[in-house]
N, C-alpha and C. Protein backbone atom coordinates (compact mmCIF):
# COMPACT_ATOMS: atom_id res chain seq x y z
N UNK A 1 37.22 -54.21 -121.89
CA UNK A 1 37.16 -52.86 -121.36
C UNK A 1 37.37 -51.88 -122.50
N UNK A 2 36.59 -51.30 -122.77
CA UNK A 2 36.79 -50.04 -123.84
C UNK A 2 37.52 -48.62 -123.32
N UNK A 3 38.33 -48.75 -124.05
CA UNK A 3 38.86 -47.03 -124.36
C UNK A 3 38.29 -45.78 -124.40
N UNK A 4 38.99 -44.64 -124.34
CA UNK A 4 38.90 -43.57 -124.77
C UNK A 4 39.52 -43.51 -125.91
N UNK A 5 40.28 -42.36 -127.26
CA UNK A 5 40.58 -41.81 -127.81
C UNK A 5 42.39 -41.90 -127.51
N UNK A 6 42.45 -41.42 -126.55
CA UNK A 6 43.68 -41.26 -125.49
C UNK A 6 43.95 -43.02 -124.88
N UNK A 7 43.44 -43.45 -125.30
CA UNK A 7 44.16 -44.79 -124.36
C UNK A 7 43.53 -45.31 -123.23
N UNK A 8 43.24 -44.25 -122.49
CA UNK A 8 42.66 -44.43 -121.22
C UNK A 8 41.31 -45.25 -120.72
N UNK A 9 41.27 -46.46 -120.58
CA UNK A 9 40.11 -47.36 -120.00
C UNK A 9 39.04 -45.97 -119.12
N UNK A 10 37.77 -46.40 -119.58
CA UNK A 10 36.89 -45.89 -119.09
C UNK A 10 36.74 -45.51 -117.37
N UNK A 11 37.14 -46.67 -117.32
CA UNK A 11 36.88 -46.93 -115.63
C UNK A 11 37.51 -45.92 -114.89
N UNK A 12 38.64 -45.29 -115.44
CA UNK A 12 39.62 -44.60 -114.94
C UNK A 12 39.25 -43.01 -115.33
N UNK A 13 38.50 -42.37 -115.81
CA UNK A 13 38.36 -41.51 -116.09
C UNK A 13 36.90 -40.94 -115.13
N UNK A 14 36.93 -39.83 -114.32
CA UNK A 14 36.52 -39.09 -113.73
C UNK A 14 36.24 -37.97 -114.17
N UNK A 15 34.74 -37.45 -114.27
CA UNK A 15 34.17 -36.33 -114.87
C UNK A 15 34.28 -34.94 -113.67
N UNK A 16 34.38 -34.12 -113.36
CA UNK A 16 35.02 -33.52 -112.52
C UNK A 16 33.40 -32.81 -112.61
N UNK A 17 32.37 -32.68 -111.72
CA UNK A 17 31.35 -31.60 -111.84
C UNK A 17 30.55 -31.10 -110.50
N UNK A 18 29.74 -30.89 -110.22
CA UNK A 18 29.39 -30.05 -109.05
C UNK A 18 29.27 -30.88 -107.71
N UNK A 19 29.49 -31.98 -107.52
CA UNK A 19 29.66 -32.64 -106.53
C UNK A 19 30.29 -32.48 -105.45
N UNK A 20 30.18 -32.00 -104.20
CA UNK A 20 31.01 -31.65 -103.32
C UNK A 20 32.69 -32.28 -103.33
N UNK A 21 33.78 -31.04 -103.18
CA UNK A 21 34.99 -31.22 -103.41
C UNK A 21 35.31 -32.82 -102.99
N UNK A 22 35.21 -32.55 -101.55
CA UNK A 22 35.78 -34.43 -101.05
C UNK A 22 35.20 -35.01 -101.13
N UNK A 23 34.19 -35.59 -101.70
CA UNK A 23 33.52 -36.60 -101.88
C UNK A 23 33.85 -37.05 -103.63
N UNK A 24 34.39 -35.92 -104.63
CA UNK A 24 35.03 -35.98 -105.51
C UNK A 24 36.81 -36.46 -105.35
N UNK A 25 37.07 -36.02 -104.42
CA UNK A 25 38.64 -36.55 -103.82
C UNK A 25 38.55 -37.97 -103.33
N UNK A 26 37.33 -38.11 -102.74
CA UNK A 26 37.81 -39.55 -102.21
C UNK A 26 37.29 -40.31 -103.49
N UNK A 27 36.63 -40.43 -103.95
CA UNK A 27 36.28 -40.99 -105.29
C UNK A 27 37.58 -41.58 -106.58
N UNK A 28 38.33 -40.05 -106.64
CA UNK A 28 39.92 -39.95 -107.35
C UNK A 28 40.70 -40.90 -106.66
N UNK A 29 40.80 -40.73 -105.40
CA UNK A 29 41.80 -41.70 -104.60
C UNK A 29 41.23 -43.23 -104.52
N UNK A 30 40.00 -43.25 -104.35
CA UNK A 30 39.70 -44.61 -104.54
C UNK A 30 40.03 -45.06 -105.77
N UNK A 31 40.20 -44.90 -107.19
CA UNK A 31 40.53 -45.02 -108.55
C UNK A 31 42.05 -45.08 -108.78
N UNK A 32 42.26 -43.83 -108.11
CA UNK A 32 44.08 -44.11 -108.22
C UNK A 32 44.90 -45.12 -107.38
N UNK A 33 44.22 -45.43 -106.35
CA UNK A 33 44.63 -46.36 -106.06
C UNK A 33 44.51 -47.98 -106.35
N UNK A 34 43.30 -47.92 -106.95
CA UNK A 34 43.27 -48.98 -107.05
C UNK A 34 43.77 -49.45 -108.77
N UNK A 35 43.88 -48.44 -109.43
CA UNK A 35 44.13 -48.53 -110.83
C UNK A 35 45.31 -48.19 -111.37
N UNK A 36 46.10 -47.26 -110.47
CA UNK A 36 47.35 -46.05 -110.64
C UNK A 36 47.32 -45.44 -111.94
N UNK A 37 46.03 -45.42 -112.35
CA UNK A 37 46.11 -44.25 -113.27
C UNK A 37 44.66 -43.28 -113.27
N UNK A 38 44.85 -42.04 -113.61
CA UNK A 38 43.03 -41.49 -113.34
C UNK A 38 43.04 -40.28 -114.34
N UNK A 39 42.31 -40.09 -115.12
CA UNK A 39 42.24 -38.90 -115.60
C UNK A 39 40.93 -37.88 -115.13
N UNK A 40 41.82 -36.56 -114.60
CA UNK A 40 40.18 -35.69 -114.44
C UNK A 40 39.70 -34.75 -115.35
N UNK A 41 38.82 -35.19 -115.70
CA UNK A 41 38.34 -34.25 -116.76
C UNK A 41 37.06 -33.07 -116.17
N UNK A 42 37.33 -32.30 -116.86
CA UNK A 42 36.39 -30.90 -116.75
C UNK A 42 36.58 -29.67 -117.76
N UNK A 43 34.96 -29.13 -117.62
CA UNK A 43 34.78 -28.25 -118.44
C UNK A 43 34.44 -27.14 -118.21
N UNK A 44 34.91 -26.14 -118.69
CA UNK A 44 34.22 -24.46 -118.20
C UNK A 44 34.36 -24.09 -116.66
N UNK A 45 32.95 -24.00 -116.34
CA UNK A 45 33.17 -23.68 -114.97
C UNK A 45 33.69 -25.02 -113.79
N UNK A 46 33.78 -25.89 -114.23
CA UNK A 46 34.37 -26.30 -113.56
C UNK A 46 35.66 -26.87 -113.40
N UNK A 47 36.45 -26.07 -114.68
CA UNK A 47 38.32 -26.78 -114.16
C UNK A 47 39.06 -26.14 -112.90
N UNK A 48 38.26 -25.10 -112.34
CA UNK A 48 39.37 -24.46 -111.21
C UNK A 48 38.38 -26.25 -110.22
N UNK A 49 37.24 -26.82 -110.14
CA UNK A 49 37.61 -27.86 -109.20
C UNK A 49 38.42 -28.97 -109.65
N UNK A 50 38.38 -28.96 -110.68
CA UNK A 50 39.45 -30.11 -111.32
C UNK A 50 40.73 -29.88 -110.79
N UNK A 51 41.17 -29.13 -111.14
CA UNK A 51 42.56 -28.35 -109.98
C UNK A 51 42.59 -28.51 -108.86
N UNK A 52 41.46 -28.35 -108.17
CA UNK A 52 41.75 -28.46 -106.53
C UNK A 52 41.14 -29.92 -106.20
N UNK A 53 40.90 -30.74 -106.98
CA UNK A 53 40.70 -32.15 -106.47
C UNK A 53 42.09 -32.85 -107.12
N UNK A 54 42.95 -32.48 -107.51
CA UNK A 54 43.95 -32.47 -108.07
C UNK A 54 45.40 -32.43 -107.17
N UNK A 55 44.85 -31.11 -106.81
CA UNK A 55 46.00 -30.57 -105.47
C UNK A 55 45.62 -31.28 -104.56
N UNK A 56 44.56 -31.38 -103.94
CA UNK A 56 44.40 -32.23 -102.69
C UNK A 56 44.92 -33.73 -102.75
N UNK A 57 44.87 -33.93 -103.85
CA UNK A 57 45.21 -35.67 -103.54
C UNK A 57 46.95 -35.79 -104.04
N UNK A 58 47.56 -34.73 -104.39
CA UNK A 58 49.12 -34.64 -104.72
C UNK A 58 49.66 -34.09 -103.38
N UNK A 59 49.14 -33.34 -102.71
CA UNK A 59 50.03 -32.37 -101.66
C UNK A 59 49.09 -33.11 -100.18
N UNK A 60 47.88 -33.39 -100.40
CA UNK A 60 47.24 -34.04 -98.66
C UNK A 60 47.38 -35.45 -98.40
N UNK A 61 46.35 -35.93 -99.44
CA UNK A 61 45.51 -37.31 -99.47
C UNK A 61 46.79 -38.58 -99.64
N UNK A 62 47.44 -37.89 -100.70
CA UNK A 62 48.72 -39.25 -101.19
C UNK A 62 49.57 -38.90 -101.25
N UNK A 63 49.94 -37.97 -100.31
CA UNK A 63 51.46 -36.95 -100.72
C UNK A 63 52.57 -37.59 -101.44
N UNK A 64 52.86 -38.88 -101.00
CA UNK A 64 54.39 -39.10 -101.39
C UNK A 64 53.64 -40.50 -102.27
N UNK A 65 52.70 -40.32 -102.90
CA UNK A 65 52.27 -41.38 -103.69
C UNK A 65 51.54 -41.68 -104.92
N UNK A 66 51.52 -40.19 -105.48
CA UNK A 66 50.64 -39.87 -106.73
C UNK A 66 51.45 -38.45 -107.17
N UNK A 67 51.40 -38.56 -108.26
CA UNK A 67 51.70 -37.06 -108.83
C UNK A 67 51.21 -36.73 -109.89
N UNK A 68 51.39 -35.59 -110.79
CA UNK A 68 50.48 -35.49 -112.11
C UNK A 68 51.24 -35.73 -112.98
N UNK A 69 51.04 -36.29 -114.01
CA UNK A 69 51.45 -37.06 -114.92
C UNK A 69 51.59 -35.64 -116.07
N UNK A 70 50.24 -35.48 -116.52
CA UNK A 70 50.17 -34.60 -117.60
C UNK A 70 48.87 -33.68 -117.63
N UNK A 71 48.88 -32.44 -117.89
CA UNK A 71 48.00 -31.55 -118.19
C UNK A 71 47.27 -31.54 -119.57
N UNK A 72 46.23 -31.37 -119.72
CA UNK A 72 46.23 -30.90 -121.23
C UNK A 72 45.35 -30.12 -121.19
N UNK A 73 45.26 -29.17 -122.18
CA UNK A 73 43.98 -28.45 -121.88
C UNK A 73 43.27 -27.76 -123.82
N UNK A 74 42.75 -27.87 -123.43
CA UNK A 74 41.79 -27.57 -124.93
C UNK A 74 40.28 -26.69 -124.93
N UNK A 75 39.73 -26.56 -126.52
CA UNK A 75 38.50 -26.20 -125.97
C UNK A 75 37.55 -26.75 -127.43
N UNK A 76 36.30 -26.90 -127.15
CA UNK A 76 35.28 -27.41 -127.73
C UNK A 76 34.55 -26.17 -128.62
N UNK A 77 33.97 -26.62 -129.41
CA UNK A 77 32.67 -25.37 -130.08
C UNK A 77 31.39 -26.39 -129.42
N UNK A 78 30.64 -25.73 -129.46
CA UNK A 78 29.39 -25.20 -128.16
C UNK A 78 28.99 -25.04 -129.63
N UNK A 79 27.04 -25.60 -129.67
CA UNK A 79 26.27 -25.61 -131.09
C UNK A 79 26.27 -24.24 -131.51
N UNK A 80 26.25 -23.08 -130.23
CA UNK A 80 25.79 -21.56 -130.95
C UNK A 80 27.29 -20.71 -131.11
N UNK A 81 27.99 -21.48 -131.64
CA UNK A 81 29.49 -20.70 -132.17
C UNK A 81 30.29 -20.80 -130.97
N UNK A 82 30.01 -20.59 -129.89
CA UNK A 82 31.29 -19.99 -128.91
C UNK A 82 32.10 -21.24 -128.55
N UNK A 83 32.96 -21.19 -128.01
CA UNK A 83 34.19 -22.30 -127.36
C UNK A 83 34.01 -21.84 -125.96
N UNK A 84 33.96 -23.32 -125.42
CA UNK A 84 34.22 -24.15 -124.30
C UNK A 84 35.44 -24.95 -123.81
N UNK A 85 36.03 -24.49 -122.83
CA UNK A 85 37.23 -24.39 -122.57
C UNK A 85 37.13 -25.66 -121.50
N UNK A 86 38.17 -26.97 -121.76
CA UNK A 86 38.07 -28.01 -121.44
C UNK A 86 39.82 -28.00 -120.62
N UNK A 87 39.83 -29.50 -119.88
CA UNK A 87 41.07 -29.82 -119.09
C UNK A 87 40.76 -31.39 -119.08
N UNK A 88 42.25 -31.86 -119.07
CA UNK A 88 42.36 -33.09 -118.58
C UNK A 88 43.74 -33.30 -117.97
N UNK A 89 43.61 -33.80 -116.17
CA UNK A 89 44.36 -33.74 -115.84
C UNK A 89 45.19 -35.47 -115.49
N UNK A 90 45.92 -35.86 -115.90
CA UNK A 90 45.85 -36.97 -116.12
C UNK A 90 47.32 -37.11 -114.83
N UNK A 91 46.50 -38.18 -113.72
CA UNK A 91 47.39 -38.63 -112.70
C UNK A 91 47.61 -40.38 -112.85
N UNK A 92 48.97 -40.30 -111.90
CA UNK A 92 49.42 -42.08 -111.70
C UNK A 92 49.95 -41.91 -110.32
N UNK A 93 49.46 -43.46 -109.97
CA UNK A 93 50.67 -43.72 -108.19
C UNK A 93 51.81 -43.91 -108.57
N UNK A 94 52.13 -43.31 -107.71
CA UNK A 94 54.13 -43.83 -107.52
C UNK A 94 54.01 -45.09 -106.82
C-alpha cells in the first residue's frame, strides 16, 4: 500500500469535490469506519464542503465515535502566479 508524504495510506484519503454533500458523507463514514483513519482534502472553492462533510459525520453520522484529529491548512501556486488555498482535515474513530 503506498503512502502519501504525510503517512497516510492512499486508501484513506478522500478528495472533497462537487459531489453531492451525503453521498460524500457516507463515503467518509464508510472509510472511517472501516479504517479509523480518513483524511479530507480540498481546495479553493471547495473547503467550506470539506467542513461540512466534516461536521456532519462528528456531530450526526458518528457522534460519539469519530472526532477530528487535526486541521491543516495551506496554499499552493497555481501556474499563472496566484495561490490556491488548500485544507486537510484529518479524522480517526474513537
Amino acid at each position: 500500500m503506498s503512502k502519501t508524504s504525510a503517512g497516510i495510506p492512499r486508501d484513506q484519503i478522500m478528495v472533497v469535490g462537487r459531489a453531492p454533500v451525503m453521498t460524500m458523507v457516507i463515503e467518509a463514514m464508510s472509510t472511517l469506519g472501516d479504517k479509523g483513519l480518513l483524511s479530507l482534502r480540498a481546495r479553493e472553492d471547495n473547503i467550506p464542503r470539506a467542513v461540512v462533510v466534516a461536521n456532519i459525520l462528528t456531530e450526526k453520522m458518528m457522534r460519539q465515535n469519530s472526532r477530528v484529529y487535526k486541521i491543516l491548512l495551506d496554499g499552493d501556486m497555481k501556474p499563472d502566479g496566484s495561490m490556491a488555498s488548500t485544507i486537510e482535515i484529518i479524522m480517526t474513530k474513537v
